[in-house]
C-alpha atoms as a PDB file:
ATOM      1  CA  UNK A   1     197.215  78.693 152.056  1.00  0.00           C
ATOM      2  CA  UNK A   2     195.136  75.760 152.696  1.00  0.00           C
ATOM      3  CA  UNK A   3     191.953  77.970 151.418  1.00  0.00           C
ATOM      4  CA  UNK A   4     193.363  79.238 147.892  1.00  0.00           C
ATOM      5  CA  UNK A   5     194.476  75.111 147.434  1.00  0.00           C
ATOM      6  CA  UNK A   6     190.729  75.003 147.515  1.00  0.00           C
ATOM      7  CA  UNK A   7     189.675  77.783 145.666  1.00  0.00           C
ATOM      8  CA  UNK A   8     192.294  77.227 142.231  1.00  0.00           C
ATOM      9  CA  UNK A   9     190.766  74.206 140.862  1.00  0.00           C
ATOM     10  CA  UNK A  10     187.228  75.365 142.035  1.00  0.00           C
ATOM     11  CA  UNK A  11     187.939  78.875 140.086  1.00  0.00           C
ATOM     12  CA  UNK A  12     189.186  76.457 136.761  1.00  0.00           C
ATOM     13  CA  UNK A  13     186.552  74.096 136.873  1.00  0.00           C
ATOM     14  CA  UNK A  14     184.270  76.999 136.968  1.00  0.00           C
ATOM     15  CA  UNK A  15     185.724  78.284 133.867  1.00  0.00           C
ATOM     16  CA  UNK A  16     185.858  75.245 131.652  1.00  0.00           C
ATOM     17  CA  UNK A  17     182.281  74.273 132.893  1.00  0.00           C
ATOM     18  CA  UNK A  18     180.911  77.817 131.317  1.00  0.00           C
ATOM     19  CA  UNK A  19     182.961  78.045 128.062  1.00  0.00           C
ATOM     20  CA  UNK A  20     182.026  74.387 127.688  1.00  0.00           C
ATOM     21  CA  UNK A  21     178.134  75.791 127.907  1.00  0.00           C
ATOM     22  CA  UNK A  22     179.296  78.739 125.934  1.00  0.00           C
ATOM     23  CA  UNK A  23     180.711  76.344 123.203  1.00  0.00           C
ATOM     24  CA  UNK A  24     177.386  73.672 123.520  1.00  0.00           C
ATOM     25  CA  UNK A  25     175.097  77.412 122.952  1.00  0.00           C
ATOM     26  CA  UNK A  26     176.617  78.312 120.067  1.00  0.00           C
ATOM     27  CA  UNK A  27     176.216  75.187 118.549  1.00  0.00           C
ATOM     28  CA  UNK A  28     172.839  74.956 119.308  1.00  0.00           C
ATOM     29  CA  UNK A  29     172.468  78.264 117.833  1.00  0.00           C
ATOM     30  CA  UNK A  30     174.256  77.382 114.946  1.00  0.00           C
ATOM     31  CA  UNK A  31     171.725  74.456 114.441  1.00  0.00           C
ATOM     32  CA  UNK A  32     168.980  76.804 114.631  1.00  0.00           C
ATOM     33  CA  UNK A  33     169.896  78.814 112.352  1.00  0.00           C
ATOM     34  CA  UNK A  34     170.679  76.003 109.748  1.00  0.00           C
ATOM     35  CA  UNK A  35     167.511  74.867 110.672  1.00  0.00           C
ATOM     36  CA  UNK A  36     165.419  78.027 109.991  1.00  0.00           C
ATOM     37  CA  UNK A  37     167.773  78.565 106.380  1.00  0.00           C
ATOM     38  CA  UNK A  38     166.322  75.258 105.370  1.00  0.00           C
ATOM     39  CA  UNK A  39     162.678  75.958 106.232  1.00  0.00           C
ATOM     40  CA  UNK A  40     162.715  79.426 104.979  1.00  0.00           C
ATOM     41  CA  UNK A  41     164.416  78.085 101.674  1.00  0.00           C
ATOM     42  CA  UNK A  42     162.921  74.875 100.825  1.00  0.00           C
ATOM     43  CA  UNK A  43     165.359  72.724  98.140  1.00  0.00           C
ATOM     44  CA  UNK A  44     163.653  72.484  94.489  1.00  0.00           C
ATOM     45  CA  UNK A  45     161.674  69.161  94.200  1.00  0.00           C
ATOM     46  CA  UNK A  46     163.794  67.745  91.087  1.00  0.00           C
END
């Protein structure tokens, strides 16, 4: 019993710690992509 006290939180913190990465990744991505957009499609100098 004692053990699986242990082990629940450890599992959940393991969880939100890699959809939290998950989440930061695809933001970065996102960013990267934005990024590359802009560069490939400079604005018109008015």
């Amino acid at each position: 019993m004692k053990e699986s006290m242990i082990m629940l939180p450890t599992m959940i913190w393991a969880t939100l710690v890699k959809k939290n990465l998950l989440d930061q990744s695809l933001e970065i991505t996102k960013d990267l992509i934005l990024a590359a957009a802009e560069l490939e499609d400079p604005p018109l100098a008015p």
